[in-house]
Protein backbone atom coordinates (compact mmCIF):
# COMPACT_ATOMS: atom_id res chain seq x y z
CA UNK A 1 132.51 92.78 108.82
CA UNK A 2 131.36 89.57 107.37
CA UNK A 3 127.64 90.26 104.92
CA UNK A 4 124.28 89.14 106.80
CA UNK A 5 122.17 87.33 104.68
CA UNK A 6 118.61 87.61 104.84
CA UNK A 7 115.84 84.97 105.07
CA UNK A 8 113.55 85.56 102.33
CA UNK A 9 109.87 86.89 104.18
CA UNK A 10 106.67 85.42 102.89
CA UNK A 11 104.06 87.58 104.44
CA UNK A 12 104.85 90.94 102.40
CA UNK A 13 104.71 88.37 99.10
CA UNK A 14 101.93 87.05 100.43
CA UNK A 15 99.97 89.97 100.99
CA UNK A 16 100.75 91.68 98.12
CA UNK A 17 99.33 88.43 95.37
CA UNK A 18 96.07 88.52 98.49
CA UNK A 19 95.65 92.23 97.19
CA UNK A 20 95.91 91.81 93.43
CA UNK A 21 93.85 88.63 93.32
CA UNK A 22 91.06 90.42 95.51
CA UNK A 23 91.31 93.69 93.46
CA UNK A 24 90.75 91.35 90.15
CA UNK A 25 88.15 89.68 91.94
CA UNK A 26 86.72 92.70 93.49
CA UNK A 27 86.69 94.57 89.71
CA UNK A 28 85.74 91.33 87.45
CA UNK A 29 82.29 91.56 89.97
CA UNK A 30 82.12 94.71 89.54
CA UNK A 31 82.26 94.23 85.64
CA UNK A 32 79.74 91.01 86.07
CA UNK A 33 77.55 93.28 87.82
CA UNK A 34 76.97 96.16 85.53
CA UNK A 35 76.70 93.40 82.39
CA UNK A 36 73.93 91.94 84.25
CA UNK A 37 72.01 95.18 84.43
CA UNK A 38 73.04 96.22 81.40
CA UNK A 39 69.55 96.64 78.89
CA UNK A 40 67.21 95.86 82.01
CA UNK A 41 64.36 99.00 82.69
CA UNK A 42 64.86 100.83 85.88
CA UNK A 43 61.83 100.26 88.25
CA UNK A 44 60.04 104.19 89.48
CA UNK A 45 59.26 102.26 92.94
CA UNK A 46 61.53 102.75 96.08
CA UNK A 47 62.16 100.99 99.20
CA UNK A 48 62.42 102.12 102.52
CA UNK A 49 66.13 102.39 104.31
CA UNK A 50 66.57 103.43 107.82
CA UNK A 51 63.67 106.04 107.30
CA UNK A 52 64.57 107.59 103.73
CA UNK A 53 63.32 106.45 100.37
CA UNK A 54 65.79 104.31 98.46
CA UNK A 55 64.98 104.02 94.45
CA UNK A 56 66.31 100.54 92.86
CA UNK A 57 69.22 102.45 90.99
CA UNK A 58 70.63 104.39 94.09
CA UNK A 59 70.97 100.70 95.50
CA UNK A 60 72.55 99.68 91.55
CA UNK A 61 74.79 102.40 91.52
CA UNK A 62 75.82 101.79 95.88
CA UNK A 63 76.48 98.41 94.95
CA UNK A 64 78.94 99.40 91.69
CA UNK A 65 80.28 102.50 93.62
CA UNK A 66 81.30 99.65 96.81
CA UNK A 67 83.08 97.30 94.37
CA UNK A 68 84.99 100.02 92.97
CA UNK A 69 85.89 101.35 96.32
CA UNK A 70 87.29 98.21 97.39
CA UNK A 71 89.29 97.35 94.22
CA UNK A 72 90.65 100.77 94.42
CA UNK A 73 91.89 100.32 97.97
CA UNK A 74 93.50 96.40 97.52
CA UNK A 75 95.00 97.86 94.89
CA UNK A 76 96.50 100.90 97.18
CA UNK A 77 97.65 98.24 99.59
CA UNK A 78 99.01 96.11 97.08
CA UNK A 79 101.01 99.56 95.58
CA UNK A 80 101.70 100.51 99.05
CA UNK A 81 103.52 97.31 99.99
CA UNK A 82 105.62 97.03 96.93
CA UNK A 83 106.79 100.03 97.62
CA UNK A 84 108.31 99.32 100.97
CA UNK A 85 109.56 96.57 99.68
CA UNK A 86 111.77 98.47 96.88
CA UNK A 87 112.74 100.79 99.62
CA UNK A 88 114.57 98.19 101.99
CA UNK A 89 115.84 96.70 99.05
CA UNK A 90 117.71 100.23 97.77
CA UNK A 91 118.89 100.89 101.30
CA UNK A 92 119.75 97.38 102.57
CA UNK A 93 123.63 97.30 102.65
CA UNK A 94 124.70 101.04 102.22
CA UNK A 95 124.94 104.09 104.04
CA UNK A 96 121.95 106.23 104.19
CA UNK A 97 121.54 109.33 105.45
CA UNK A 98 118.51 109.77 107.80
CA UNK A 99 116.69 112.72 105.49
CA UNK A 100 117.11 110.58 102.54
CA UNK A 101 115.28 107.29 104.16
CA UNK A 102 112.85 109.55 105.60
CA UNK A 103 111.88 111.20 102.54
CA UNK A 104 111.93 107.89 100.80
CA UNK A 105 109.21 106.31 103.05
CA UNK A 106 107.11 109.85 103.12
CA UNK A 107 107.00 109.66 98.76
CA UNK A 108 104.09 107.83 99.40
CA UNK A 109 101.72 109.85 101.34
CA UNK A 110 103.42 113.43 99.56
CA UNK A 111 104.05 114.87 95.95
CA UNK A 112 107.02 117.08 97.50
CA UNK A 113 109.30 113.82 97.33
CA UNK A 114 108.50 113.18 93.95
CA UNK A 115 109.33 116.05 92.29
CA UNK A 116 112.96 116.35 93.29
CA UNK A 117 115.20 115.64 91.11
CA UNK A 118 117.74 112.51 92.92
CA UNK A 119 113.88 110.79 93.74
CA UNK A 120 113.17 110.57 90.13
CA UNK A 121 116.38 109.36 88.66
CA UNK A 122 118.02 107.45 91.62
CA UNK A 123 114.89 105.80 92.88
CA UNK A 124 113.16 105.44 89.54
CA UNK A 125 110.94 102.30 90.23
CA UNK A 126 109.78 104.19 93.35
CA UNK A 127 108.91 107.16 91.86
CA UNK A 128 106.68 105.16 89.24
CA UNK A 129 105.02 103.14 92.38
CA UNK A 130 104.30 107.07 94.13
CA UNK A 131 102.79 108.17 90.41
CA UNK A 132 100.27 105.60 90.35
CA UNK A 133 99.70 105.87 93.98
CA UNK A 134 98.90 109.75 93.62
């Protein structure tokens, strides 16, 4: 049985440097932002939002809390994408049982995978990618 070769994909490369370049964009803003209010006074008044009163640093800390939310989840995505990656990488060209590539793509969304033993030593670069992920 003559070897298939693959054709190199760009979109999973390409999405992964859109997330990491976003999530450093998305967390150097983030940093911007808080420098800039850094020493200023908080002001007592408040503003009216859809019917409730809204105080200047709810609206401070919103705004810091959003950034942070969407560095965190580029940065999932980015994780998340790597890690299928190294998965059809280890299990392109050998024989894989069915339990073993299912509980390879479920280490992500589960700590069960990652505490068993052949995860941690066979797949090692995996079960980094599912630590920071967790």
């Amino acid at each position: 049985m003559e070897r298939q070769h693959h054709k190199p994909d760009w979109q999973a490369p390409a999405l992964l440097s859109f997330c990491l370049s976003t999530c450093k964009a998305r967390t150097i803003g983030r940093h911007a932002f808080y420098n800039n209010l850094d020493g200023s006074s908080v002001s007592s008044g408040s503003y009216q939002f859809a019917g409730w009163p809204v105080s200047q640093q709810q609206v401070d800390i919103t705004i810091g809390t959003a950034f942070a939310f969407l560095a965190n989840s580029c940065l999932t995505t980015a994780i998340g994408t790597a890690y299928v990656q190294i998965c059809q990488r280890d299990v392109r060209g050998r024989a894989v049982d069915l339990s073993t590539l299912d509980a390879l793509f479920a280490g992500q969304s589960g700590a069960w995978t990652f505490l068993t033993r052949w995860y941690l030593f066979r797949y090692s670069m995996l079960a980094l990618l599912t630590l920071i992920i967790l």
